[in-house]
C-alpha atoms as a PDB file:
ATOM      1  CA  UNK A   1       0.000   0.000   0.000  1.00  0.00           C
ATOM      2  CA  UNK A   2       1.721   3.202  -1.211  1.00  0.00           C
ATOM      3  CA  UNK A   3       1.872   6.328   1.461  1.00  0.00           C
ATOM      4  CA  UNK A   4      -0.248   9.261   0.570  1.00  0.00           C
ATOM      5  CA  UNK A   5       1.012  11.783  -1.889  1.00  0.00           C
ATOM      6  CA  UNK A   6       1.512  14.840   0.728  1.00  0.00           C
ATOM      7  CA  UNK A   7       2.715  12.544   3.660  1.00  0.00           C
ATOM      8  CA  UNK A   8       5.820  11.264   0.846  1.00  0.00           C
ATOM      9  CA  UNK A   9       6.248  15.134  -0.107  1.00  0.00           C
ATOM     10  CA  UNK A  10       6.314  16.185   4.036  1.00  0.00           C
ATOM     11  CA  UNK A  11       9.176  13.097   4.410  1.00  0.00           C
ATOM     12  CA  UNK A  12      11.236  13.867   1.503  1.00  0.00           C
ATOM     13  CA  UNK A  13      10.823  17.908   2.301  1.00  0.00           C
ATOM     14  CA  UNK A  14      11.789  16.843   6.238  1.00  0.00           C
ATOM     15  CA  UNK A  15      14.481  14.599   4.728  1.00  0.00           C
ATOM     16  CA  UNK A  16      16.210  16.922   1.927  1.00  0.00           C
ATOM     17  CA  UNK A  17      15.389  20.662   2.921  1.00  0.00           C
ATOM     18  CA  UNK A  18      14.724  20.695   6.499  1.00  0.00           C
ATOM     19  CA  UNK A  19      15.510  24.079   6.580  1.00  0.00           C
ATOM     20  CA  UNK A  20      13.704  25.694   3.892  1.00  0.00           C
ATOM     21  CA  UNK A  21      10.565  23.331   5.131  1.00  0.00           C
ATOM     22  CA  UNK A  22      10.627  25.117   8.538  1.00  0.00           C
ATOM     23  CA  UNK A  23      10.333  28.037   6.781  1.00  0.00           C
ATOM     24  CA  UNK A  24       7.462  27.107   4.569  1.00  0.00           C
ATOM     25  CA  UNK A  25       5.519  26.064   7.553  1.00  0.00           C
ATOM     26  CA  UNK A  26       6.309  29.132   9.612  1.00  0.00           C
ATOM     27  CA  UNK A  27       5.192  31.400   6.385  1.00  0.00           C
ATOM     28  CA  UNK A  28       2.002  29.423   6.212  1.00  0.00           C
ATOM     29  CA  UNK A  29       1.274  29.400   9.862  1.00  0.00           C
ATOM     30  CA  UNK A  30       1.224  33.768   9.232  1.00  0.00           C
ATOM     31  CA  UNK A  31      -1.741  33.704   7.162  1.00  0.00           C
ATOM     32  CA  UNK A  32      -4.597  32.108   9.468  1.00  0.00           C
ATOM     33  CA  UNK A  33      -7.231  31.401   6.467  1.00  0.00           C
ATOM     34  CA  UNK A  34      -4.518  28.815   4.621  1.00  0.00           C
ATOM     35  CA  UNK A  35      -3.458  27.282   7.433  1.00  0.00           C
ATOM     36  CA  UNK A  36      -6.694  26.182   8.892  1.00  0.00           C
ATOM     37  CA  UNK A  37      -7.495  24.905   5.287  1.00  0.00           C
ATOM     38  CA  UNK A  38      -4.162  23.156   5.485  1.00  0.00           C
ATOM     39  CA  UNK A  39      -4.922  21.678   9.010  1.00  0.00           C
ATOM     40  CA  UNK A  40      -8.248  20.659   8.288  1.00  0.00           C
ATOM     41  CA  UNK A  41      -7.295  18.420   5.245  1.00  0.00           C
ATOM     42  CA  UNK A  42      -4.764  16.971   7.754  1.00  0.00           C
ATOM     43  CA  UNK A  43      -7.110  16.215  10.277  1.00  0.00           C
ATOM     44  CA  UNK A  44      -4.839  18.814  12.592  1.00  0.00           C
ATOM     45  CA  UNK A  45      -6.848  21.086  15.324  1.00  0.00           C
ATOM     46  CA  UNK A  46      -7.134  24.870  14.422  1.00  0.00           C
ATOM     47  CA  UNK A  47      -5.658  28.136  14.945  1.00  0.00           C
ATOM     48  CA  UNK A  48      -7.037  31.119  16.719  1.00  0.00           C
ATOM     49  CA  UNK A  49      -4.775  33.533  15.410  1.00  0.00           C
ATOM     50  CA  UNK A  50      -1.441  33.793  13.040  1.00  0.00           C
ATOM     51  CA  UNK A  51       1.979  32.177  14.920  1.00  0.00           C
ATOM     52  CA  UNK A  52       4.189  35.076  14.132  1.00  0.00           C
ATOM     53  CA  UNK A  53       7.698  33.577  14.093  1.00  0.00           C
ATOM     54  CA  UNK A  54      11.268  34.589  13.238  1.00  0.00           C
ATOM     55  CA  UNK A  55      12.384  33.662   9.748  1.00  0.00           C
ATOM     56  CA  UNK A  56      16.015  34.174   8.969  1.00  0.00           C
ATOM     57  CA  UNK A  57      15.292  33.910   5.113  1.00  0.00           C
ATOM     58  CA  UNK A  58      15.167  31.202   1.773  1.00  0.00           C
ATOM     59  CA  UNK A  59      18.658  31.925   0.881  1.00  0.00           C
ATOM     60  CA  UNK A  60      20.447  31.363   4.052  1.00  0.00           C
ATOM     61  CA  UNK A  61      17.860  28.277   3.926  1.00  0.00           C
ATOM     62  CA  UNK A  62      18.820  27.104   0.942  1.00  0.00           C
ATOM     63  CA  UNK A  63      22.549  27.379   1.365  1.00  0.00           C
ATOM     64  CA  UNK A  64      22.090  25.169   5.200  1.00  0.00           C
ATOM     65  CA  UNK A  65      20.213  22.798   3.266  1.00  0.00           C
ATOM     66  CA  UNK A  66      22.259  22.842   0.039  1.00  0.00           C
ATOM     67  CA  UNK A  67      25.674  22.611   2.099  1.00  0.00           C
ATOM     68  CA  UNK A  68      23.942  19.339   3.920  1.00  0.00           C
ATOM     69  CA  UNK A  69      23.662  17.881   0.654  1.00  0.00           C
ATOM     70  CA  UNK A  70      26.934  18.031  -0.756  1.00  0.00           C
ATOM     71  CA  UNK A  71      28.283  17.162   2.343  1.00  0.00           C
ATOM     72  CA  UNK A  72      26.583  13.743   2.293  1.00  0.00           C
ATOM     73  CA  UNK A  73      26.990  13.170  -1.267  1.00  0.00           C
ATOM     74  CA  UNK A  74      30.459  13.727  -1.175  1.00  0.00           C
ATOM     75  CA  UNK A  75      31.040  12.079   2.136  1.00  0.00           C
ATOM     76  CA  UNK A  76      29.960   9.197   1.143  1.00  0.00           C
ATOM     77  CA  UNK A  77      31.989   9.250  -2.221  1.00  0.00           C
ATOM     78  CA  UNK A  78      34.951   9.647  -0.227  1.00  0.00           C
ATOM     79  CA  UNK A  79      34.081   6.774   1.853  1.00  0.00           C
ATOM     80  CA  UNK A  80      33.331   4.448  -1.086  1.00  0.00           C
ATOM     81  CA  UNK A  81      36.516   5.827  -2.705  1.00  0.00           C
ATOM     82  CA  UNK A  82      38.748   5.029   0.725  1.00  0.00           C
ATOM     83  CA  UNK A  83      37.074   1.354   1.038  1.00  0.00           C
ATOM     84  CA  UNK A  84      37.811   0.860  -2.856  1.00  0.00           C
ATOM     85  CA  UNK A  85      41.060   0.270  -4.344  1.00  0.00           C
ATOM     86  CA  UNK A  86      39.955   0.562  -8.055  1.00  0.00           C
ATOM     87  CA  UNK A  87      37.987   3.655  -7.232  1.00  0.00           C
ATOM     88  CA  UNK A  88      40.808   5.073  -5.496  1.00  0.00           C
ATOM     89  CA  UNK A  89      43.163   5.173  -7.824  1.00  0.00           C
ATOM     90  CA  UNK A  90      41.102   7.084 -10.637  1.00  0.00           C
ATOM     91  CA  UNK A  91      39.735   9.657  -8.226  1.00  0.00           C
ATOM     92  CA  UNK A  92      42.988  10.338  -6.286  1.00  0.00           C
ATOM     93  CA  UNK A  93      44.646  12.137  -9.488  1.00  0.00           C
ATOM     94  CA  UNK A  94      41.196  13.990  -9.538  1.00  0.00           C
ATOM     95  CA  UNK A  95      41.856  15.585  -6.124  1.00  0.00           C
ATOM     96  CA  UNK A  96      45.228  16.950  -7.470  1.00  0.00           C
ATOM     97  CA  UNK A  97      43.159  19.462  -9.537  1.00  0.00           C
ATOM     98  CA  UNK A  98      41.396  20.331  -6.130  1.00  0.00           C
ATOM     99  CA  UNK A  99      44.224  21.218  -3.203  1.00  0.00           C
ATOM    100  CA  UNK A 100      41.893  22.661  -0.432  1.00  0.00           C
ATOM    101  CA  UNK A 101      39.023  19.621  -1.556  1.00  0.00           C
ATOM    102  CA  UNK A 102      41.648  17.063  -0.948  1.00  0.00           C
ATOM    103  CA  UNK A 103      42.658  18.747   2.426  1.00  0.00           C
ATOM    104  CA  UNK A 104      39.531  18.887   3.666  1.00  0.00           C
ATOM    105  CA  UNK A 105      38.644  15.230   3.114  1.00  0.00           C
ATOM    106  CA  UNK A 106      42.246  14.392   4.281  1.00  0.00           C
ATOM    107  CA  UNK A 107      41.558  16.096   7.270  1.00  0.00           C
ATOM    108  CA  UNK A 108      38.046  14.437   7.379  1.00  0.00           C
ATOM    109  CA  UNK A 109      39.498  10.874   7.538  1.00  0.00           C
ATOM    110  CA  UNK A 110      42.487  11.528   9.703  1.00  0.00           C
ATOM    111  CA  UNK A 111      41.498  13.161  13.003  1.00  0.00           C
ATOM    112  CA  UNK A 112      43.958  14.823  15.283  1.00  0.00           C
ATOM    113  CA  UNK A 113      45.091  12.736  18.540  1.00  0.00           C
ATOM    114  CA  UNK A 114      43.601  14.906  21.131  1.00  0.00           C
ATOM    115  CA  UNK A 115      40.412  12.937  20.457  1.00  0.00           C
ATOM    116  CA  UNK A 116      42.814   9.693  22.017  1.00  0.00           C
ATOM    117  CA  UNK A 117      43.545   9.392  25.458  1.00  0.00           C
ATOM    118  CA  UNK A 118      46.130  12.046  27.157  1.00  0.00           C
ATOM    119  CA  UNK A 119      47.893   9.853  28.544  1.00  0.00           C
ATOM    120  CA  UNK A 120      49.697   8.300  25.604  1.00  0.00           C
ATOM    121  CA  UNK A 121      51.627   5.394  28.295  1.00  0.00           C
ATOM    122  CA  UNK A 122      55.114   5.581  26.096  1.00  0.00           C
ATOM    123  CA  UNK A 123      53.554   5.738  22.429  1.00  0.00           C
ATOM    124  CA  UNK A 124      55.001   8.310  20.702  1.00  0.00           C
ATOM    125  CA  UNK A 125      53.180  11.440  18.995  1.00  0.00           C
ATOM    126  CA  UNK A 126      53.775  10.443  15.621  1.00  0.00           C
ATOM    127  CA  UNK A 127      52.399   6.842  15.857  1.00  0.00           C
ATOM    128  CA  UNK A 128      48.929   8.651  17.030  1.00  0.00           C
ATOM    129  CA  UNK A 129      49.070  11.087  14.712  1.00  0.00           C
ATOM    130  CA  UNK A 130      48.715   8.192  11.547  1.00  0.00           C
ATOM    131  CA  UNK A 131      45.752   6.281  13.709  1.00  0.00           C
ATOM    132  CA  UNK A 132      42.595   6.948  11.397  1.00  0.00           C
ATOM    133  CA  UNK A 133      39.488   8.343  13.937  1.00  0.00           C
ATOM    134  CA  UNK A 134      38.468   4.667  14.294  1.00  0.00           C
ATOM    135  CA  UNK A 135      41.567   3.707  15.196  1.00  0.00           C
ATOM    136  CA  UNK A 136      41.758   6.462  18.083  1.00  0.00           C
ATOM    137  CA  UNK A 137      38.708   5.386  19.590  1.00  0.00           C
ATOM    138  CA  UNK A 138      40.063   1.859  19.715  1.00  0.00           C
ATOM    139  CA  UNK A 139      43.057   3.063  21.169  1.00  0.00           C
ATOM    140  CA  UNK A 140      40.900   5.346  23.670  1.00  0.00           C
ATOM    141  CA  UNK A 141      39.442   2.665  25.174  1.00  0.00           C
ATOM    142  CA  UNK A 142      41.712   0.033  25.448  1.00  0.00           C
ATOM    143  CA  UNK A 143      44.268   2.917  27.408  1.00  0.00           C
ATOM    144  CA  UNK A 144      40.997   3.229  29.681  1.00  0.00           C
ATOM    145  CA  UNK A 145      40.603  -0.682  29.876  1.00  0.00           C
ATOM    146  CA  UNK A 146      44.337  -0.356  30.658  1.00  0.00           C
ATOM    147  CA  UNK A 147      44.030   2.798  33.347  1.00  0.00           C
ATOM    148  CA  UNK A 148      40.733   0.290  34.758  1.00  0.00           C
ATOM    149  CA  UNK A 149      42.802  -2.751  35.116  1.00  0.00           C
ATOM    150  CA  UNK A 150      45.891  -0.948  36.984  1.00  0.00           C
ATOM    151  CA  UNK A 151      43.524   0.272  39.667  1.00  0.00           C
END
């Protein structure tokens, strides 16, 4: 049994533009007339009187909602690219074209070691510093398993 038309248009809106659907709702909820049609053909309770709320604007909106997008898409590029030999190798001469792009997903991948543990127990710096972000949790909590045991 397929979903109703405006209940797949309300989870793809809530899904790809949650920003610019806030801001649809909070126009509509202005005008009293449409939004008691609205709520009536949703089965929804009333209004009295217009919810005046704070709209910071469709293009900042659109930008949010945009950036979100291209964030996942190319987030999870990256990831297919990193978990893919093949794929690696044609898109990493790609990224030479792009400097800051390839810094920023370098820097995505590899985090920093002040997410590990501060007490490093003899590691050096360096060997932390290569650890990918899943690899500095592990180490996180097998220095706490270590600090846990010792006490």
């Amino acid at each position: 049994m397929k979903a109703p038309l405006g209940q797949v248009i309300h989870e793809q809106a809530t899904r790809f533009f949650p920003s610019l659907k806030t801001i649809a709702i909070r126009k509509v909820n202005r005008n009293v007339r449409l939004s008691n049609a609205l709520r009536r053909l949703a089965n929804r309770p009333t209004i009295d009187e217009p919810f005046i709320e704070e709209i910071d604007g469709f293009i900042p909106a659109g930008k949010r909602d945009a950036s979100r997008a291209v964030k996942a898409v190319v987030g999870k590029g990256a990831r297919k690219a990193a978990n893919h030999p093949d794929v690696r190798q044609h898109v990493l001469p790609l990224l030479d074209s792009f400097p800051r792009l390839r810094a920023w997903l370098k820097g995505a991948f590899y985090a920093s070691p002040t997410t590990a543990s501060s007490n490093t127990s003899g590691v050096g710096n360096d060997a932390l510093t290569s650890l990918s972000p899943r690899g500095l949790m592990i180490y996180g909590l097998l220095t706490a398993i270590e600090q846990r045991g010792a006490d």
